[in-house]
Protein backbone atom coordinates (compact mmCIF):
# COMPACT_ATOMS: atom_id res chain seq x y z
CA UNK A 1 0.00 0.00 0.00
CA UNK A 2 2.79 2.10 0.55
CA UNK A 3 4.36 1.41 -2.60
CA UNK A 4 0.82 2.99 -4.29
CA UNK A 5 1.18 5.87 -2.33
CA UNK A 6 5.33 6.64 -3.00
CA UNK A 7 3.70 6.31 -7.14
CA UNK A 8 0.42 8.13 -6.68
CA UNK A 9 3.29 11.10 -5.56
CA UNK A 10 5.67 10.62 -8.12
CA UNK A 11 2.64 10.89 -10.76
CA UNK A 12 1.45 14.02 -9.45
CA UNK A 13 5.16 15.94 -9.13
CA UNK A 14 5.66 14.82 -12.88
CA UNK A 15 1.97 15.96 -13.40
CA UNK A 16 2.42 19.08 -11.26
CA UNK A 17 5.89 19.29 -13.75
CA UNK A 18 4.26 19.32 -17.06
CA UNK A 19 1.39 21.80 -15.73
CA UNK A 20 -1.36 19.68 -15.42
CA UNK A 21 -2.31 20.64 -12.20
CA UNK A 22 -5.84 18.86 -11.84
CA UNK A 23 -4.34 15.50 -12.39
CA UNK A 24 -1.60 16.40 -10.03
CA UNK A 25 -4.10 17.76 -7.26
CA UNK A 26 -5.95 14.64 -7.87
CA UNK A 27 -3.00 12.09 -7.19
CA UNK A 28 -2.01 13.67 -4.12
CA UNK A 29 -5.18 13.38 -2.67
CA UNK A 30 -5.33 9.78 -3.22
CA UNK A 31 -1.49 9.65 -2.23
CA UNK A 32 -2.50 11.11 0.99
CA UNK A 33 -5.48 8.44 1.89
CA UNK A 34 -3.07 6.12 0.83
CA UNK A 35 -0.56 7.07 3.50
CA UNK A 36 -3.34 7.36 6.12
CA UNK A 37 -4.78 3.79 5.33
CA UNK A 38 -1.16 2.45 5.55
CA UNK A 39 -0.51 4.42 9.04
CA UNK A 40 -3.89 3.04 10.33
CA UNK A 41 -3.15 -0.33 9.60
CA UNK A 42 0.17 -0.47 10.35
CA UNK A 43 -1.28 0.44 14.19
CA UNK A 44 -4.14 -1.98 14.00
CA UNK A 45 -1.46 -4.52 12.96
CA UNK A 46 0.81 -3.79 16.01
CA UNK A 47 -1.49 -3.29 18.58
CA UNK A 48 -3.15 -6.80 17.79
């Protein structure tokens, strides 16, 4: 899940790069619940 995340971000700079910043808005976003899922789980998954 983290993997998606690192490529949702390197989309959106090379997005963000070529002007396109809807797309690049877009991928953070999803970058960003990415990271959150990841940080919740990784928590769930040491506390049980």
């Amino acid at each position: 899940m983290l993997e998606l995340a690192l490529l949702f971000f390197v989309i959106a700079i090379v997005a963000g790069a070529l002007g396109a910043t809807g797309v690049a808005g877009l991928t953070m976003s999803i970058a960003k619940w990415l990271v959150l899922l990841f940080l919740v789980l990784a928590v769930l998954s040491l506390l049980l």
